[in-house]
C-alpha atoms as a PDB file:
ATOM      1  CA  UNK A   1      57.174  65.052  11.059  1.00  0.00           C
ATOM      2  CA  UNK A   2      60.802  65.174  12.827  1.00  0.00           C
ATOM      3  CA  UNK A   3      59.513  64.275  15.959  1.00  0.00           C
ATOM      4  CA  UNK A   4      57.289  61.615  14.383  1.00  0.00           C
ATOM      5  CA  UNK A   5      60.842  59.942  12.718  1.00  0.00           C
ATOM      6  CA  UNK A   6      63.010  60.239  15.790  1.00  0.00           C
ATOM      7  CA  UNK A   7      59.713  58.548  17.874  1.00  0.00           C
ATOM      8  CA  UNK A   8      59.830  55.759  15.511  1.00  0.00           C
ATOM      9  CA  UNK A   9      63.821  55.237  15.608  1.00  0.00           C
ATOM     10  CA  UNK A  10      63.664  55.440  19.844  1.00  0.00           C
ATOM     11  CA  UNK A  11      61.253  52.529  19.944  1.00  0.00           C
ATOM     12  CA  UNK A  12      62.601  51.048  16.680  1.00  0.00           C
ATOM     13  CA  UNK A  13      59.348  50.801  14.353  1.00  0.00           C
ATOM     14  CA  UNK A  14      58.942  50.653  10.574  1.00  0.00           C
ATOM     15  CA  UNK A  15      58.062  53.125   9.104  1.00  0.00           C
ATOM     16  CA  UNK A  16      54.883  54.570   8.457  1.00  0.00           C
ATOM     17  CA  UNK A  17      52.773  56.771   5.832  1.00  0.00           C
ATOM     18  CA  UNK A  18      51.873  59.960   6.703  1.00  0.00           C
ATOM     19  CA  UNK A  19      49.770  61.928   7.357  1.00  0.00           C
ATOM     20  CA  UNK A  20      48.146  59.146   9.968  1.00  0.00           C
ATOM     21  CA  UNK A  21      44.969  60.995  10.631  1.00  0.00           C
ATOM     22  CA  UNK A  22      43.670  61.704  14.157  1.00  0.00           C
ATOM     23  CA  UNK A  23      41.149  58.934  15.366  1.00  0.00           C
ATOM     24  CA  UNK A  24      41.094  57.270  11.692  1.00  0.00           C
ATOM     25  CA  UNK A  25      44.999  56.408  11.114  1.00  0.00           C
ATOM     26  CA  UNK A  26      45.154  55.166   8.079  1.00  0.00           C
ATOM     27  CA  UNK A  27      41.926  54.157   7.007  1.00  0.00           C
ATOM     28  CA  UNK A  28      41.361  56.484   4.922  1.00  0.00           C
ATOM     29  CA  UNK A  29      44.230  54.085   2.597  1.00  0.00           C
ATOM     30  CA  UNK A  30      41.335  51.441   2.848  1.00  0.00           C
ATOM     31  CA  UNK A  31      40.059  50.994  -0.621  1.00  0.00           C
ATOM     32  CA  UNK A  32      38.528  47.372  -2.267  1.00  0.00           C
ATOM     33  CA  UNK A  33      40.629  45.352  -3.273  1.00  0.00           C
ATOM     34  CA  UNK A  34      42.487  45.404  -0.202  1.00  0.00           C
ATOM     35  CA  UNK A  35      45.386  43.301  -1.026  1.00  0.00           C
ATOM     36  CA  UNK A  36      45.980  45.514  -4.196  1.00  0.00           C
ATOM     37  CA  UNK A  37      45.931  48.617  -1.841  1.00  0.00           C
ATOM     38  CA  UNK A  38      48.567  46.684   0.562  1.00  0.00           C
ATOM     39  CA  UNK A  39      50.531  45.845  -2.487  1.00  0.00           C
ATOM     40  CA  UNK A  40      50.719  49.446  -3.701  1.00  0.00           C
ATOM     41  CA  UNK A  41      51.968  50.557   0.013  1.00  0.00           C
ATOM     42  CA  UNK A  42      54.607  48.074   0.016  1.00  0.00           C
ATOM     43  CA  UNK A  43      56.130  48.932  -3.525  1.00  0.00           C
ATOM     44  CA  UNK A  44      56.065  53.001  -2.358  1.00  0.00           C
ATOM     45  CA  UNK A  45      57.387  52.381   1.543  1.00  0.00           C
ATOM     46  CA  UNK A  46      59.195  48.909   1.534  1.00  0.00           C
ATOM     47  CA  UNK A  47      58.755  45.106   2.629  1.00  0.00           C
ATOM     48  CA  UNK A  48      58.276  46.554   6.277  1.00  0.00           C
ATOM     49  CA  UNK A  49      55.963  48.833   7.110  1.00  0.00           C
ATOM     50  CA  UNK A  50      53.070  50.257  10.532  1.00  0.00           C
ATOM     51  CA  UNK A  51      50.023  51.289  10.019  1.00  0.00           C
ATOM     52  CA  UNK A  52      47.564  52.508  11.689  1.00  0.00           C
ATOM     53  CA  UNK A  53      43.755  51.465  11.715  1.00  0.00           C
ATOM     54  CA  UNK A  54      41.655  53.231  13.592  1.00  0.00           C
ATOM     55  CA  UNK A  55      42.907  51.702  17.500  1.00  0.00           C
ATOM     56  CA  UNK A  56      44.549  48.874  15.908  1.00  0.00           C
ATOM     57  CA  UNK A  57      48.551  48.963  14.651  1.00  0.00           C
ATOM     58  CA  UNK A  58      49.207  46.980  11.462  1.00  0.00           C
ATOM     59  CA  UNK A  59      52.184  45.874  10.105  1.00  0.00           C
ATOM     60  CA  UNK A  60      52.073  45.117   7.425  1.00  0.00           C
ATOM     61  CA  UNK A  61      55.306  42.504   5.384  1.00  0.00           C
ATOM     62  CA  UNK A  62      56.267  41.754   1.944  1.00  0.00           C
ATOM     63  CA  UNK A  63      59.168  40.411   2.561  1.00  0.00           C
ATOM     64  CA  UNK A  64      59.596  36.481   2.773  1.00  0.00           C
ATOM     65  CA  UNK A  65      62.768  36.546   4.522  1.00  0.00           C
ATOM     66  CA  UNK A  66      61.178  38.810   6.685  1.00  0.00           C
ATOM     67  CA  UNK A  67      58.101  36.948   7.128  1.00  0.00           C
ATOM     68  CA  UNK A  68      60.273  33.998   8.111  1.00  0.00           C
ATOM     69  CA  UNK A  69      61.981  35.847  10.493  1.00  0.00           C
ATOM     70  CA  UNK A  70      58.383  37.202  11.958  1.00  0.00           C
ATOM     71  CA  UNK A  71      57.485  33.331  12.056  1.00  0.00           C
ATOM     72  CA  UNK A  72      60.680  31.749  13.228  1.00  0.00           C
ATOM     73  CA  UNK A  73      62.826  34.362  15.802  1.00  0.00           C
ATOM     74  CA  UNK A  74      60.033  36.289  16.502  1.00  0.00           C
ATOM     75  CA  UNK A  75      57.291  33.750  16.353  1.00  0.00           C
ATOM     76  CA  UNK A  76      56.236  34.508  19.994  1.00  0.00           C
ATOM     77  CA  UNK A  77      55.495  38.182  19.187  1.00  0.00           C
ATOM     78  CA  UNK A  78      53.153  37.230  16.635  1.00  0.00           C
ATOM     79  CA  UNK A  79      51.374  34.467  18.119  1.00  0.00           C
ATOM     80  CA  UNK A  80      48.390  36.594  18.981  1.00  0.00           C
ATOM     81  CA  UNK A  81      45.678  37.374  16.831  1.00  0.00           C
ATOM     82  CA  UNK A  82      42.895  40.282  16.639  1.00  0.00           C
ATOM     83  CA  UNK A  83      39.323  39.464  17.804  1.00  0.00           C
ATOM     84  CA  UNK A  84      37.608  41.137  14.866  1.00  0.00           C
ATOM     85  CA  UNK A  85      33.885  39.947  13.771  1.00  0.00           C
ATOM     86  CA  UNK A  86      34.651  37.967  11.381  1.00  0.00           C
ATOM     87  CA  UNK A  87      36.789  35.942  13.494  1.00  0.00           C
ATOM     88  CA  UNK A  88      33.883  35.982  16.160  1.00  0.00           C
ATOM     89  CA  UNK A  89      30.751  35.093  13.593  1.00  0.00           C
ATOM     90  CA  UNK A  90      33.134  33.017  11.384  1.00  0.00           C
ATOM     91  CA  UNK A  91      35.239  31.112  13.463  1.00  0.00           C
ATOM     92  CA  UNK A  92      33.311  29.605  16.461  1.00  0.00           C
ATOM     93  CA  UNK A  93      34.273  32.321  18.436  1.00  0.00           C
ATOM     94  CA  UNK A  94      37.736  32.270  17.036  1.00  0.00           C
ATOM     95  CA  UNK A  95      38.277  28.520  17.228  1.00  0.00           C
ATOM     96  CA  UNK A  96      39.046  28.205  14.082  1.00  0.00           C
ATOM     97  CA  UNK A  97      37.462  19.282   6.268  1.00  0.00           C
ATOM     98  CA  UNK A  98      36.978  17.001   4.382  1.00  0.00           C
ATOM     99  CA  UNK A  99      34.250  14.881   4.590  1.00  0.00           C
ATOM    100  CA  UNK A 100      34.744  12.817   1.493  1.00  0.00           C
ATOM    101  CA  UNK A 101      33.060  14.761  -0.458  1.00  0.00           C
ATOM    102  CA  UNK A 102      33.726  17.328  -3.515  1.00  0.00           C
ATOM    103  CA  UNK A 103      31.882  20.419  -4.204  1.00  0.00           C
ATOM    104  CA  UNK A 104      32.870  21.305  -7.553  1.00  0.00           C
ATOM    105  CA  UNK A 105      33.444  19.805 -10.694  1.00  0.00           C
ATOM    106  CA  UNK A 106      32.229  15.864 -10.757  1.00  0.00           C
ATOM    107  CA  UNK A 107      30.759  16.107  -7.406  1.00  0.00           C
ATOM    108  CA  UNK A 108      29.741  13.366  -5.338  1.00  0.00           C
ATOM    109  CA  UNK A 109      27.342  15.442  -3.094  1.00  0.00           C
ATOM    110  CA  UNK A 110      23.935  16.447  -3.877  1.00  0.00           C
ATOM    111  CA  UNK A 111      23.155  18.994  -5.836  1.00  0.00           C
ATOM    112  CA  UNK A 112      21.366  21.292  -3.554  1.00  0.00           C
ATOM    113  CA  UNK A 113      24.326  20.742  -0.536  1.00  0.00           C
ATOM    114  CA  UNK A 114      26.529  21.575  -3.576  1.00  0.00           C
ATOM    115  CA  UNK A 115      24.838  25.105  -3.920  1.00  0.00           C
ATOM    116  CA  UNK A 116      24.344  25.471  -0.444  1.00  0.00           C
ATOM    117  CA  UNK A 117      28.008  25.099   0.111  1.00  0.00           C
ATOM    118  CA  UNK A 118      29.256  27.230  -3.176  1.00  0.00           C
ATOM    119  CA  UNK A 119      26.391  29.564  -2.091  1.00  0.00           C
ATOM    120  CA  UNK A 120      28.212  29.841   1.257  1.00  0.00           C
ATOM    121  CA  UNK A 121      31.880  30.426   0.097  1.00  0.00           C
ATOM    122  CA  UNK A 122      31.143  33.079  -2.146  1.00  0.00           C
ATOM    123  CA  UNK A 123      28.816  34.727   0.697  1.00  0.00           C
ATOM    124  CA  UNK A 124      31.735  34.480   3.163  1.00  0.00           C
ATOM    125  CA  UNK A 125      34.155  35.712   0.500  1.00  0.00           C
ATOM    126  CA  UNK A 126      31.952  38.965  -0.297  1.00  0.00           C
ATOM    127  CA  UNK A 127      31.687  39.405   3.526  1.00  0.00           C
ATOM    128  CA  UNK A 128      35.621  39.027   3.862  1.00  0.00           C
ATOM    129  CA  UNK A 129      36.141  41.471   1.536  1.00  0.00           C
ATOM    130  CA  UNK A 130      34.454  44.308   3.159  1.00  0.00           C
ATOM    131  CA  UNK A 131      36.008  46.699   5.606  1.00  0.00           C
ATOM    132  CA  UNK A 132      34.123  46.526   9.095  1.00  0.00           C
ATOM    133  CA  UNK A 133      34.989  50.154  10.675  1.00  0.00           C
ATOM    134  CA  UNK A 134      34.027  48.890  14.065  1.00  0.00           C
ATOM    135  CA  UNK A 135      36.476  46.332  14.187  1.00  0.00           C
ATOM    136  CA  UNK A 136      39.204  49.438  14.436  1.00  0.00           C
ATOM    137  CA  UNK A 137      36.906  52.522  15.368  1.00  0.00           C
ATOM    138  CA  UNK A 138      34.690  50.574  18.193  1.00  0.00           C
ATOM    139  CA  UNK A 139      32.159  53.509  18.648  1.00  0.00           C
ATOM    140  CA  UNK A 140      31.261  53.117  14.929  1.00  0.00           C
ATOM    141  CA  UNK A 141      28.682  50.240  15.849  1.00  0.00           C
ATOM    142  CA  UNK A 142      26.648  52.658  18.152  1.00  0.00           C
ATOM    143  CA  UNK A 143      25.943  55.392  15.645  1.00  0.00           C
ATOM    144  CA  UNK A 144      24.353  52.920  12.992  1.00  0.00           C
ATOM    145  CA  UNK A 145      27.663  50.798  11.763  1.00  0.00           C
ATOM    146  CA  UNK A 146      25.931  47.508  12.283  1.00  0.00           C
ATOM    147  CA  UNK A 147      24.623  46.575   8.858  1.00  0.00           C
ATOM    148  CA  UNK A 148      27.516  44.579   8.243  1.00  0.00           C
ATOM    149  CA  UNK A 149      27.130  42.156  11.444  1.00  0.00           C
ATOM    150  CA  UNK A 150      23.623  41.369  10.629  1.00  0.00           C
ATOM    151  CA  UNK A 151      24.570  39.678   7.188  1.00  0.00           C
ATOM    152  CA  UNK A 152      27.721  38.238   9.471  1.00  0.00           C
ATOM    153  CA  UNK A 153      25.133  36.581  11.878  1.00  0.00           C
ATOM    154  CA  UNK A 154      22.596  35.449   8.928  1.00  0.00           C
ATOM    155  CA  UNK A 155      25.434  33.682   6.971  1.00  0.00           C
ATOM    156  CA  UNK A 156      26.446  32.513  10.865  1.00  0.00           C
ATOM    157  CA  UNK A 157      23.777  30.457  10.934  1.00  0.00           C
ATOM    158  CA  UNK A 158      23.784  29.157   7.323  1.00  0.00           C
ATOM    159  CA  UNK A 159      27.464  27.971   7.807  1.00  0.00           C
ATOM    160  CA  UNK A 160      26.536  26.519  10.788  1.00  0.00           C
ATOM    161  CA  UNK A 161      23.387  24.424   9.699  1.00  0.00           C
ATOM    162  CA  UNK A 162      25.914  22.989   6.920  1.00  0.00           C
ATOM    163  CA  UNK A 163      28.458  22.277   9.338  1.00  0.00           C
ATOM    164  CA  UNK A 164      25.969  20.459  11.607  1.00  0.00           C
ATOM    165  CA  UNK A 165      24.160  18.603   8.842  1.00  0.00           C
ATOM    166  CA  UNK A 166      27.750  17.485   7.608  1.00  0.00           C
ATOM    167  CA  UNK A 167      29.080  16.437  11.338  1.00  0.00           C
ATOM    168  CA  UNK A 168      25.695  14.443  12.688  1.00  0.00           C
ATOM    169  CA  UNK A 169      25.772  12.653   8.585  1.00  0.00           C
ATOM    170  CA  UNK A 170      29.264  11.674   9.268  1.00  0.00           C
ATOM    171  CA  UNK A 171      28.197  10.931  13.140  1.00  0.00           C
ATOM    172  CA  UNK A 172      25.576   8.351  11.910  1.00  0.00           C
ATOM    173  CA  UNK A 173      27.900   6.780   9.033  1.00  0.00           C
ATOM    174  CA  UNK A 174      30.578   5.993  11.655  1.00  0.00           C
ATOM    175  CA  UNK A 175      27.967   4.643  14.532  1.00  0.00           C
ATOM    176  CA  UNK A 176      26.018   2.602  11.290  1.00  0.00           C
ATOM    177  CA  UNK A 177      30.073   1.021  10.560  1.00  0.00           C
ATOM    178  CA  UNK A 178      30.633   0.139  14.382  1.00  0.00           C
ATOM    179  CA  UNK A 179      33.909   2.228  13.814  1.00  0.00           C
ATOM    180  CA  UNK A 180      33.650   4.950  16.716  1.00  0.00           C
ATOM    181  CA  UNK A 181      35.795   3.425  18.851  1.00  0.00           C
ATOM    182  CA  UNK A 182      37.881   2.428  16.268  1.00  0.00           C
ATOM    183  CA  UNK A 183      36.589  -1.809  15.525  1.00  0.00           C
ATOM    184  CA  UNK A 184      36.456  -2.393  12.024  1.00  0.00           C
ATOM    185  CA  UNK A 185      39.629   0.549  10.858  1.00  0.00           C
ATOM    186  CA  UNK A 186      39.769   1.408   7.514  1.00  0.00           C
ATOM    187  CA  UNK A 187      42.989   1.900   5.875  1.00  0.00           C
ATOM    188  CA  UNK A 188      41.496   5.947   4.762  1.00  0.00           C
ATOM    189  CA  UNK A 189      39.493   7.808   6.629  1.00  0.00           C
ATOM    190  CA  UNK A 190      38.237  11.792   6.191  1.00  0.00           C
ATOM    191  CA  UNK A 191      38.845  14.430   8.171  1.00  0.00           C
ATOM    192  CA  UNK A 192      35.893  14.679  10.465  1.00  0.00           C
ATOM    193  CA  UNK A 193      35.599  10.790  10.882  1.00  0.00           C
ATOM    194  CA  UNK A 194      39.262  11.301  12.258  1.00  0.00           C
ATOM    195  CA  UNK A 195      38.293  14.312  14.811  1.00  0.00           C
ATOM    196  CA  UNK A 196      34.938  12.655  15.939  1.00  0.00           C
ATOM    197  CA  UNK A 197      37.716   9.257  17.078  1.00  0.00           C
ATOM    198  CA  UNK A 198      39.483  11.875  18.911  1.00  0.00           C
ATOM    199  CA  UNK A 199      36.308  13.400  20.245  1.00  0.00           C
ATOM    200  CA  UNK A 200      35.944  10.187  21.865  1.00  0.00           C
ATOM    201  CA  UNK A 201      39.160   9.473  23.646  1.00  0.00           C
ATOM    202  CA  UNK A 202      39.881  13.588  24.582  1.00  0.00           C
ATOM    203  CA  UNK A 203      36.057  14.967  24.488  1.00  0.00           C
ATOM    204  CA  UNK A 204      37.435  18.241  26.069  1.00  0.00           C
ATOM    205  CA  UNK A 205      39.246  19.050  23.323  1.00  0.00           C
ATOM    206  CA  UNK A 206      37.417  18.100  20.337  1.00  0.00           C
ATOM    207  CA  UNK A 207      34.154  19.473  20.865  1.00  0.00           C
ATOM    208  CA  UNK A 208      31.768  20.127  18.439  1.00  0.00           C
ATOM    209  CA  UNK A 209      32.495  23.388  17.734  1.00  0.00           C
ATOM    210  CA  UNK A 210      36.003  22.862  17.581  1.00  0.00           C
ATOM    211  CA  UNK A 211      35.735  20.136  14.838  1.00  0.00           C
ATOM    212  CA  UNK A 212      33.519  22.609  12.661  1.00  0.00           C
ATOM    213  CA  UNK A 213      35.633  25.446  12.754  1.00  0.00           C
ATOM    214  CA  UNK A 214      38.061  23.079  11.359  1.00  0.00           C
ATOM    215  CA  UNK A 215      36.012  21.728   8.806  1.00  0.00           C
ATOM    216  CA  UNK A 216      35.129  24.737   7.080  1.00  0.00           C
ATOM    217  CA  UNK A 217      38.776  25.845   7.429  1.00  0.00           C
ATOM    218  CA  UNK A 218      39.144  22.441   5.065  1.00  0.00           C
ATOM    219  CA  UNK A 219      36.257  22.667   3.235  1.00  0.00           C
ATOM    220  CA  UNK A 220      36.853  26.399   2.227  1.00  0.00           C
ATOM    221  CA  UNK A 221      40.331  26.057   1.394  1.00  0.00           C
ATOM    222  CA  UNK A 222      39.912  23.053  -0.948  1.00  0.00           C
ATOM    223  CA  UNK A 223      37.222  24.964  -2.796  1.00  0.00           C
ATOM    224  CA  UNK A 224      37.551  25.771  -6.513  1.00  0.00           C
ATOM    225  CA  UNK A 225      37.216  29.054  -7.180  1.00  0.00           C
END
């Protein structure tokens, strides 16, 4: 435990729970509701602290001034981001709206794109929720750990059959208007109607897949809970 502290003073980490288990680190912390777990950690150790999850290091911040120092002086350092499977089955291969439309309350959408959609959210958020092993213990997925990616790739393919039906609708609408290429302007425009004008003068950034990654971004985050 000595050598573990002076270790962690030489290269200047946070510090860190122990015992951090062989192989598992600190997953054996994991528990549902994460954040709750997190928040517990943070209250016992401090606003700074490393974990360890499985053969991924965590650190974890409670701290806003820290935080704003993570984001601000150090913002370089922390520019990267994990390729876990949510990222990869959620977010276009981790590209990650508003279409004029509300899907809650007084809605002006259909009803069944309305349950499609809150049917989707609360599938994602479920799926979100759970801990995927192989995402820090890679091996996990070849001894039967792969439960959890086939529900990932079914609701894949659900979110993406909304986003498509949503982007070709809004695709038509702007064609049917003459407003692509931006005749007849309207003083407000959505989200997507504003990324598919882009699409149009730089293509090679604005792909499709690029605009629906942002749209459920949108979508998700303006959803009423």
């Amino acid at each position: 435990m000595d050598s573990q502290k002076s270790l962690r003073k030489k290269r200047n980490l946070p510090p860190s729970p122990f015992p951090c288990l062989p192989i598992l680190g600190h997953l054996y912390l994991v528990k549902s509701p994460l954040h709750r777990v997190l928040s517990k950690l943070s209250r016992r150790h401090g606003p700074m602290l490393m974990l360890q999850f499985g053969n991924r290091r965590v650190f974890l911040v409670s701290s806003s001034a820290v935080v704003e120092e993570c984001l601000t002086t150090n913002d370089i350092a922390f520019a990267n981001r994990p390729h876990l499977l949510a990222g990869k089955h959620f977010g276009y291969d981790y590209t990650a709206l508003s279409c004029g439309k509300r899907y809650y309350g007084d809605s002006g959408a259909d009803v069944d794109e309305t349950r499609r959609f809150q049917e989707i959210v609360k599938e994602t958020c479920v799926l979100m929720e759970t801990t995927n092993l192989s995402d820090y213990l890679p091996w996990w997925k070849w001894v039967g750990g792969r439960s959890l990616e086939k529900q990932m790739v079914a609701l894949k393919e659900k979110r993406h059959e909304f986003m498509q039906s949503l982007l070709q609708e809004q695709k038509r609408k702007i064609v049917k208007d003459g407003n692509l290429a931006g005749e007849n302007i309207k003083k407000e425009q959505n989200f997507i109607e504003v990324l598919l004008k882009l699409q149009v003068t730089e293509p090679e950034y604005y792909k499709d897949d690029v605009i629906k990654g942002l749209m459920q971004v949108r979508l998700i985050d303006n959803f009423d809970y």
